[in-house]
N, C-alpha and C. Protein backbone atom coordinates (compact mmCIF):
# COMPACT_ATOMS: atom_id res chain seq x y z
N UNK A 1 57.00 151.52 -10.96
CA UNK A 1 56.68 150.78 -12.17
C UNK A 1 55.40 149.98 -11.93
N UNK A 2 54.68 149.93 -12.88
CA UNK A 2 53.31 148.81 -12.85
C UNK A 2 53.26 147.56 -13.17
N UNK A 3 52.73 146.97 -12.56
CA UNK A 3 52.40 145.38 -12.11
C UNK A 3 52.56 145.06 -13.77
N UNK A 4 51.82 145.29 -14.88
CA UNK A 4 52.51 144.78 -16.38
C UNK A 4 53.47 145.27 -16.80
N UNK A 5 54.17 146.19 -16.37
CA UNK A 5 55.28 146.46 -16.64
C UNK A 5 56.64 145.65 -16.35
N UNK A 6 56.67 145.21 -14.87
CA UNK A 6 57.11 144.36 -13.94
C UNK A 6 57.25 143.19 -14.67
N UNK A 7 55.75 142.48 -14.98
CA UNK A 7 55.70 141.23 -15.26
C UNK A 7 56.54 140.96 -16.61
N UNK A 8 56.15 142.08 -17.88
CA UNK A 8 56.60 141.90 -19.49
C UNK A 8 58.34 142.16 -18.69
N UNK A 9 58.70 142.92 -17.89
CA UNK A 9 60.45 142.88 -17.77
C UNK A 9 60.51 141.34 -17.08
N UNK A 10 59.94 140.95 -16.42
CA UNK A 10 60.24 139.42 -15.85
C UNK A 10 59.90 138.21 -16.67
N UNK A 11 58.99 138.65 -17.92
CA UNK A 11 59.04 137.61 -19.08
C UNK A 11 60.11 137.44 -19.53
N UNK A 12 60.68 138.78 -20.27
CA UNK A 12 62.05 138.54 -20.76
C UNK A 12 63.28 138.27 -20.13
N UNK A 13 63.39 137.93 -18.98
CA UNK A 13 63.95 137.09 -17.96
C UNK A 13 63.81 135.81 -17.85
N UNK A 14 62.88 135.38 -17.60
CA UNK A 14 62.04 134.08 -17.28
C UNK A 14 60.87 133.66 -18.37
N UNK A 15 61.10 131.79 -18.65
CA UNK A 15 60.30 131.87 -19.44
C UNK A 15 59.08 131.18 -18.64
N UNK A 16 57.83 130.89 -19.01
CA UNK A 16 56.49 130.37 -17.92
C UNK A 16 56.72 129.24 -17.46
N UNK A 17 57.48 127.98 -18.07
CA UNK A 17 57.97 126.75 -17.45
C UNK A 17 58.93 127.35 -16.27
N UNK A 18 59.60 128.25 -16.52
CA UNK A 18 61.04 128.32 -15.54
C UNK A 18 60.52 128.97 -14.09
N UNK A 19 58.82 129.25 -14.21
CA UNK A 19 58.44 129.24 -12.72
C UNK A 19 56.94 129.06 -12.51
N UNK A 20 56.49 128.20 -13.57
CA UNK A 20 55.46 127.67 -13.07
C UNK A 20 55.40 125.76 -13.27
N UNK A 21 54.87 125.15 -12.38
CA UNK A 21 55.05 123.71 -12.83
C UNK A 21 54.24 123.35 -14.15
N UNK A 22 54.25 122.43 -14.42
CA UNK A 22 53.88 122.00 -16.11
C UNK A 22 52.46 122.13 -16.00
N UNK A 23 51.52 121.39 -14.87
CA UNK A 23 50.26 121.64 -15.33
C UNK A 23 49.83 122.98 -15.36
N UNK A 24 50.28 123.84 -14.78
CA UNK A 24 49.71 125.17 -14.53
C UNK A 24 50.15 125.87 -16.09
N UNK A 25 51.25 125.03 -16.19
CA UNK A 25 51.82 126.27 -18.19
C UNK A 25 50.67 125.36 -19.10
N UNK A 26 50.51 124.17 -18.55
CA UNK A 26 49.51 123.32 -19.86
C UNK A 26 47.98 124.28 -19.97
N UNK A 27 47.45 124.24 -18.27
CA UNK A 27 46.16 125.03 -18.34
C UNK A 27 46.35 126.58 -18.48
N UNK A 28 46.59 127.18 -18.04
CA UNK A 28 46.70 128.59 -18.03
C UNK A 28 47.90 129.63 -18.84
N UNK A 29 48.84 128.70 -19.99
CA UNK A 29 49.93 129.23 -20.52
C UNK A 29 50.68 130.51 -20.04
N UNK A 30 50.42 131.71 -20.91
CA UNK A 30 50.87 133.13 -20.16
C UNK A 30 50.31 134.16 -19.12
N UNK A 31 48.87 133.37 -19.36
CA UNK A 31 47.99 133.98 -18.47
C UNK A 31 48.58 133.65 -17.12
N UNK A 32 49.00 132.42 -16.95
CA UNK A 32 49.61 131.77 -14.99
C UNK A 32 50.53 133.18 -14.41
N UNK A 33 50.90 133.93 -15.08
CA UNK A 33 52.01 135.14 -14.44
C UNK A 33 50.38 136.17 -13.59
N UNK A 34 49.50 136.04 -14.42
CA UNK A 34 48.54 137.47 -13.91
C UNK A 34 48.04 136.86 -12.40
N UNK A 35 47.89 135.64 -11.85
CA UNK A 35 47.75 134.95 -10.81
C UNK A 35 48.62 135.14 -10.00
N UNK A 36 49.66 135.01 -9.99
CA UNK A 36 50.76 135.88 -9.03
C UNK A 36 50.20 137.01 -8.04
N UNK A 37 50.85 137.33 -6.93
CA UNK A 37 50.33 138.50 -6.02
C UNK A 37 51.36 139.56 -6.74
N UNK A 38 50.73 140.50 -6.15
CA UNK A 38 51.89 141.85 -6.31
C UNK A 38 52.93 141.78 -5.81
N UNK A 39 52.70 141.41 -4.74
CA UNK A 39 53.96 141.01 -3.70
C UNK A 39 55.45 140.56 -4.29
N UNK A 40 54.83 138.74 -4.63
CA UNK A 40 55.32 137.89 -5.24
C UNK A 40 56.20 138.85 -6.14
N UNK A 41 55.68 139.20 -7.47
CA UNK A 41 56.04 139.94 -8.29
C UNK A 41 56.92 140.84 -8.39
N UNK A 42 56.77 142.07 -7.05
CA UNK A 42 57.73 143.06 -6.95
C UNK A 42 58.96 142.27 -6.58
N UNK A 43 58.98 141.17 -5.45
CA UNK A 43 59.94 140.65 -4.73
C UNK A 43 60.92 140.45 -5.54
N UNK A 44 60.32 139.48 -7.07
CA UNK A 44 60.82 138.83 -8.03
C UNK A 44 62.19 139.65 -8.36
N UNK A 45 61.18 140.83 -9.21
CA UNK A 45 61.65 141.62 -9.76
C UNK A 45 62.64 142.45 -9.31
N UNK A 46 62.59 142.68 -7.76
CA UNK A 46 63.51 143.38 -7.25
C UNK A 46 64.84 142.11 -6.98
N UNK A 47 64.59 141.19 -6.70
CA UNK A 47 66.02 140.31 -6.70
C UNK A 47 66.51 140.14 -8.07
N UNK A 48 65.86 140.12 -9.21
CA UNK A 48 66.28 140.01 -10.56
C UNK A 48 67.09 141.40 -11.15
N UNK A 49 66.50 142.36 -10.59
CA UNK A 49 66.97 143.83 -11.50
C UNK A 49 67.22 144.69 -10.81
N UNK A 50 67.48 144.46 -9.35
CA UNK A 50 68.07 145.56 -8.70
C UNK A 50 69.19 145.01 -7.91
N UNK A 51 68.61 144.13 -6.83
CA UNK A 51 69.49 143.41 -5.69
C UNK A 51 70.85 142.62 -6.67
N UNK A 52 70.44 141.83 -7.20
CA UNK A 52 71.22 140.72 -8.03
C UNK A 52 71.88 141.07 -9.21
N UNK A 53 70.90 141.44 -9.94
CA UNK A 53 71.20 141.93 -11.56
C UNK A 53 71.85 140.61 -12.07
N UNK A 54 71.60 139.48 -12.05
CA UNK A 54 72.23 138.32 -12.69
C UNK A 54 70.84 137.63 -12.56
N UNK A 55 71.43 136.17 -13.39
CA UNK A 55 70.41 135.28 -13.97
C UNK A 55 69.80 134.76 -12.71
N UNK A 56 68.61 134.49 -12.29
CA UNK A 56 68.14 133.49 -11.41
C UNK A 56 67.75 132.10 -11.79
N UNK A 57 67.73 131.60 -11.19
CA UNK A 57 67.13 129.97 -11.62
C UNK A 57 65.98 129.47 -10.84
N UNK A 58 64.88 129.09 -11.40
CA UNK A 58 63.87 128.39 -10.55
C UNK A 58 63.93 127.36 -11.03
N UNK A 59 62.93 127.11 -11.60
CA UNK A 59 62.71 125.58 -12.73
C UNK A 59 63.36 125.86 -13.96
N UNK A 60 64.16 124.64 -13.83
CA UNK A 60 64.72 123.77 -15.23
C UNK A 60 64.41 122.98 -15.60
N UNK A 61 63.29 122.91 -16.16
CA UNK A 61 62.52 121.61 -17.20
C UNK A 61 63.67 120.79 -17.83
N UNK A 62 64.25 121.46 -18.44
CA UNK A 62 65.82 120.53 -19.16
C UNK A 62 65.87 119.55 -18.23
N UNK A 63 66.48 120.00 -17.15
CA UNK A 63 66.94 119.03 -15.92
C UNK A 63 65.79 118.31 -14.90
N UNK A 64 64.63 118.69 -15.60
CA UNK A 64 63.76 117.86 -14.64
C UNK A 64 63.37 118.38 -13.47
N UNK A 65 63.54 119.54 -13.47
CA UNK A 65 63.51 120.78 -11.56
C UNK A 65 62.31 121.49 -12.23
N UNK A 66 60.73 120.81 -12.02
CA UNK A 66 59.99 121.53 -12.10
C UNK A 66 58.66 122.19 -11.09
N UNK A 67 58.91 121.59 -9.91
CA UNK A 67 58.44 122.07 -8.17
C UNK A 67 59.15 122.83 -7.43
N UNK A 68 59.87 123.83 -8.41
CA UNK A 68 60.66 124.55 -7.75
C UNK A 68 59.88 125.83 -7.05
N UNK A 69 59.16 126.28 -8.62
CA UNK A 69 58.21 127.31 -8.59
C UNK A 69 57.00 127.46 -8.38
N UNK A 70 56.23 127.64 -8.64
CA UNK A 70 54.48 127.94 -8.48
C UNK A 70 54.17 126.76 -8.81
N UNK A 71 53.83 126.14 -7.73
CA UNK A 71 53.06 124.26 -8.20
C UNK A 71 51.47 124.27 -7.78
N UNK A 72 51.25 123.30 -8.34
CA UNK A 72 49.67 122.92 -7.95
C UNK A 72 49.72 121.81 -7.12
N UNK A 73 48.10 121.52 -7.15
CA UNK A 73 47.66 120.61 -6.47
C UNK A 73 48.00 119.18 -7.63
N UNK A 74 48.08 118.91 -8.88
CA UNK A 74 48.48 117.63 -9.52
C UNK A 74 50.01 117.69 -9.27
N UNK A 75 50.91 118.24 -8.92
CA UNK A 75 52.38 118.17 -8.65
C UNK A 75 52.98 116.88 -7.71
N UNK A 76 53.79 116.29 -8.18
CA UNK A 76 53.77 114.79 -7.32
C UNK A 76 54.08 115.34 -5.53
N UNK A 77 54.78 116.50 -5.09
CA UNK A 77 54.91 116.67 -3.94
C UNK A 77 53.80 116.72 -2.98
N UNK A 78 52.91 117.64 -3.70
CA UNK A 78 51.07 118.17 -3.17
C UNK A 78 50.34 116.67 -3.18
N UNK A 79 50.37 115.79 -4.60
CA UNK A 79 49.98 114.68 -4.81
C UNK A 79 49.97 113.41 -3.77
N UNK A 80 51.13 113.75 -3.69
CA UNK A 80 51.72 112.88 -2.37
C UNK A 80 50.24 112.79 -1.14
N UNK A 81 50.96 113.99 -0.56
CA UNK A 81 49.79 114.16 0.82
C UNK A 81 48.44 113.82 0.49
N UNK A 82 47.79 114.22 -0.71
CA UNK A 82 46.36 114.16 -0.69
C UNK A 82 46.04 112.52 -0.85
N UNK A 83 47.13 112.06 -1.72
CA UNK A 83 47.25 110.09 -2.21
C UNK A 83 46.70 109.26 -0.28
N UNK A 84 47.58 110.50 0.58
CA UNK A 84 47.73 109.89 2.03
C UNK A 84 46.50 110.56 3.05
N UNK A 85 45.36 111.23 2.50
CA UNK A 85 44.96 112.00 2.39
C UNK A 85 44.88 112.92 4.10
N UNK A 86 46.20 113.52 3.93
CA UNK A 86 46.72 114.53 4.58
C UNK A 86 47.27 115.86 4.07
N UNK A 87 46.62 116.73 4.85
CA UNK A 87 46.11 118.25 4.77
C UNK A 87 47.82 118.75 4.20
N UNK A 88 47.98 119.63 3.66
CA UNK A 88 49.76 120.10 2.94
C UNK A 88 49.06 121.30 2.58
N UNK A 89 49.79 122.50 3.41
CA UNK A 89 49.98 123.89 2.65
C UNK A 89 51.18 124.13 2.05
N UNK A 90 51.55 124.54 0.84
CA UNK A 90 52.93 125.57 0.80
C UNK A 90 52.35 126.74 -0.10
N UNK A 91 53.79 127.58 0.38
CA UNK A 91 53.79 128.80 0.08
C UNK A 91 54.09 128.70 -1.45
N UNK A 92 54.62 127.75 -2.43
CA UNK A 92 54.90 127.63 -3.58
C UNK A 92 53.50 127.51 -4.68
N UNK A 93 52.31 127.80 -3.65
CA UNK A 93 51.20 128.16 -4.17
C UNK A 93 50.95 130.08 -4.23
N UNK A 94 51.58 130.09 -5.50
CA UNK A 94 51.06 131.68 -5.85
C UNK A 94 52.16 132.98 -4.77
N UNK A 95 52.92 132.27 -4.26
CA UNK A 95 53.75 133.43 -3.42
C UNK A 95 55.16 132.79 -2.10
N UNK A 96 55.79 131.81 -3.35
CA UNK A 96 57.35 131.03 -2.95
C UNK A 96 57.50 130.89 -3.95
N UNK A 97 58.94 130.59 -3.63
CA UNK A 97 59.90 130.13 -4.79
C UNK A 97 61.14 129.34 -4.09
N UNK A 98 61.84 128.29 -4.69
CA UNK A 98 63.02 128.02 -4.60
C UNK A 98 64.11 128.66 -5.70
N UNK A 99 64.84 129.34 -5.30
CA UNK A 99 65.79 129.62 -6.38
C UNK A 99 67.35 129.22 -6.32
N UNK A 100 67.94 129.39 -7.17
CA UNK A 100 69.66 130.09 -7.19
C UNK A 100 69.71 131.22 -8.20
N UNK A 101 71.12 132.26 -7.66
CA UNK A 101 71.39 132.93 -8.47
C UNK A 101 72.76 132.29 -8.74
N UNK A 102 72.93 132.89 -10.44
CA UNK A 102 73.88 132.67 -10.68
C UNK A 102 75.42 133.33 -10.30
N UNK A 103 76.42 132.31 -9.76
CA UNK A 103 77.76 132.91 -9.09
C UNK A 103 77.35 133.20 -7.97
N UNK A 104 76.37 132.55 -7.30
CA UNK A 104 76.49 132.94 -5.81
C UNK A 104 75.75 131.46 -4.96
N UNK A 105 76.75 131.65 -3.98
CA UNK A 105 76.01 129.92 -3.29
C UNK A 105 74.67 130.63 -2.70
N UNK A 106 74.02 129.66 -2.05
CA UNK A 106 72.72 129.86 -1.25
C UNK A 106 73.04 130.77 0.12
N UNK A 107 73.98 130.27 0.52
CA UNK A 107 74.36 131.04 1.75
C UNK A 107 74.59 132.45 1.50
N UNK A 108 75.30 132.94 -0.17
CA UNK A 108 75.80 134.20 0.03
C UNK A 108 74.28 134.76 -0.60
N UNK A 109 73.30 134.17 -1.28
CA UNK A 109 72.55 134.80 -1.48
C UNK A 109 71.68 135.68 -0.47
N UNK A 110 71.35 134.53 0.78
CA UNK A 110 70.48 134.71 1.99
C UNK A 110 71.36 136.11 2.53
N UNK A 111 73.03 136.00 2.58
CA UNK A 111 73.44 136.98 3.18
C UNK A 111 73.33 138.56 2.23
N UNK A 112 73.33 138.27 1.29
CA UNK A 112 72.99 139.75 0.17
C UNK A 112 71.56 139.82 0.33
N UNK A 113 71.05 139.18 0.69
CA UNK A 113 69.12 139.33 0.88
C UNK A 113 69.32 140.47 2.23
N UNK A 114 69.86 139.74 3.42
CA UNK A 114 70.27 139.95 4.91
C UNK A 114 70.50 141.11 4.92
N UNK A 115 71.69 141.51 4.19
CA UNK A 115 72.19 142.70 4.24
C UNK A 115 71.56 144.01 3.38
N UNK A 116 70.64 143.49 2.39
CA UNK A 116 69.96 144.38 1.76
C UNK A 116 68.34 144.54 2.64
N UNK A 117 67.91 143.95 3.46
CA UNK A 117 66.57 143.58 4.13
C UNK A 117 65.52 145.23 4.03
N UNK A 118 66.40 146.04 4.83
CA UNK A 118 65.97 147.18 4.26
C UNK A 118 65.28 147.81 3.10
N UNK A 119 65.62 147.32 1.92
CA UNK A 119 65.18 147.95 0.66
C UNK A 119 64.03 146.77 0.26
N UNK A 120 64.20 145.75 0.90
CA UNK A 120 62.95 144.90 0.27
C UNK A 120 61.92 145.48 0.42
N UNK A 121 60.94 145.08 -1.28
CA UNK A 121 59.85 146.00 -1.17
C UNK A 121 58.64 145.58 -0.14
N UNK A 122 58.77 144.34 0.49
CA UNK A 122 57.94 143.67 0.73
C UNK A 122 58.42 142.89 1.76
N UNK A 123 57.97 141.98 2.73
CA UNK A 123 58.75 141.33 4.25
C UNK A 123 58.43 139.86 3.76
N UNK A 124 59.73 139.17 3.74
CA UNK A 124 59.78 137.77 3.36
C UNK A 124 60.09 136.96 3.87
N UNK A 125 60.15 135.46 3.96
CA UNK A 125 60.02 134.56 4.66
C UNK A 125 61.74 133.72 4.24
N UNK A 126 62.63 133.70 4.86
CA UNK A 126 63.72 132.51 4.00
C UNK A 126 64.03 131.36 4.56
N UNK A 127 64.12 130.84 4.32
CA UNK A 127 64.37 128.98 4.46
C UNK A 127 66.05 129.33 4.91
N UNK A 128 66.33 128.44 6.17
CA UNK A 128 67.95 128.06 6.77
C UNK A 128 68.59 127.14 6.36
N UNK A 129 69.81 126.57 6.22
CA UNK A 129 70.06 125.46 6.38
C UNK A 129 69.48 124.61 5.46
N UNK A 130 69.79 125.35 4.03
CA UNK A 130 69.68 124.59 3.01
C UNK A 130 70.27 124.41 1.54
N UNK A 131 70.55 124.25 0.24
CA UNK A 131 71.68 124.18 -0.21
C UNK A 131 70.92 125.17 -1.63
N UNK A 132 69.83 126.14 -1.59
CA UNK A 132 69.47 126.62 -2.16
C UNK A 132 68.40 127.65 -1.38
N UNK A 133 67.77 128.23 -2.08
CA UNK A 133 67.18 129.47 -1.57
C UNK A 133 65.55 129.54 -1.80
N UNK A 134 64.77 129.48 -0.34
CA UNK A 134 63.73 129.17 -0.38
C UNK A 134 63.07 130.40 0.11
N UNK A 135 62.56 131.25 -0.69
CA UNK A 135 61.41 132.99 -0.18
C UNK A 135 60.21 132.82 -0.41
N UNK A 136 59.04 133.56 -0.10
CA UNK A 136 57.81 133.57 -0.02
C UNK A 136 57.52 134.44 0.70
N UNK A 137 56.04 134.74 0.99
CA UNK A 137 55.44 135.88 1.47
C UNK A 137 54.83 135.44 2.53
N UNK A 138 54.68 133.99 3.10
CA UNK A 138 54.46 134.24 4.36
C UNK A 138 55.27 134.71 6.05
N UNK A 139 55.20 135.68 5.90
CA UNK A 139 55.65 136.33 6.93
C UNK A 139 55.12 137.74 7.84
N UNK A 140 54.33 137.66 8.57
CA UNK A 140 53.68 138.41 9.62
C UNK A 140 54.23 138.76 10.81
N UNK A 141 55.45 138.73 11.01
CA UNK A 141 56.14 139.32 12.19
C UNK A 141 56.56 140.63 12.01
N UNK A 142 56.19 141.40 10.97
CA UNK A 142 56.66 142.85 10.93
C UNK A 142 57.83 143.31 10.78
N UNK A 143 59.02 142.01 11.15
CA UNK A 143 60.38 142.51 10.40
C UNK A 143 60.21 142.18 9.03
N UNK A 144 61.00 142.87 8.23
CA UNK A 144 60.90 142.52 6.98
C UNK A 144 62.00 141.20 6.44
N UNK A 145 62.54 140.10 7.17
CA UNK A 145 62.91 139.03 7.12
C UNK A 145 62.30 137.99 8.47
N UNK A 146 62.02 137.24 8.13
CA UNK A 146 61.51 136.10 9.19
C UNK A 146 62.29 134.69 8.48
N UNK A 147 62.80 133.82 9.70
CA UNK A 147 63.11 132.77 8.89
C UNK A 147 63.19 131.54 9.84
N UNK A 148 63.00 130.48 8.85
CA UNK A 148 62.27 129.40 9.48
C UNK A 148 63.45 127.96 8.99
């Protein structure tokens, strides 16, 4: 399937608040999805419509959870460091995410990730020892799970 193909099935999934932070939907509205990597994208898509087939959750604006997903540099977390003016990378620039799926804790997600590792289209990075589910694309060790 093609990269707009991908994306218009992950619109109707997700709306642009539910994974991008607010300034990025204020400046760049629908356009913020074409900024995404391929990567990012397939990953998405493959935990949404193949692996999972249930709802995911990134950002919930309702609830105020909006650094979940694709943040910038005005985001109070990024904000922070530069206020202190100390250097901050994350991967929640253009290729992370925090998520949940729905009906499944964090742990069983990481383990349906684990056990599916194989079919990922792409080699991802997951967060341990935490009460939700943290992926991204930095990962260069050549297995297709690395985790930190």
């Amino acid at each position: 399937m093609k990269r707009a193909a991908k994306i218009k099935q992950l619109q109707e999934k997700f709306t642009t608040p539910e994974v991008f932070c607010p300034h990025v939907v204020q400046k760049f509205g629908e356009s913020a999805w074409h900024y995404l990597s391929d990567e990012f994208i397939d990953v998405l898509h493959y935990f949404r419509f193949s692996l999972f087939k249930k709802p995911i959750i990134i950002n919930q604006p309702s609830r105020g959870r909006v650094q979940r997903g694709v943040r910038c540099n005005l985001c109070p977390i990024t904000k922070t460091y530069t206020a202190r003016n100390e250097a901050y990378l994350t991967a929640h620039v253009l290729d992370g995410c925090d998520m949940d799926v729905k009906g499944f804790t964090a742990e069983q997600v990481r383990k349906v990730i684990t056990e599916n590792a194989k079919e990922l289209p792409h080699p991802i990075r997951l967060k341990r020892n935490v009460d939700y589910v943290h992926w991204d694309k930095r990962n260069y060790t050549g297995k297709k799970i690395s985790w930190f």
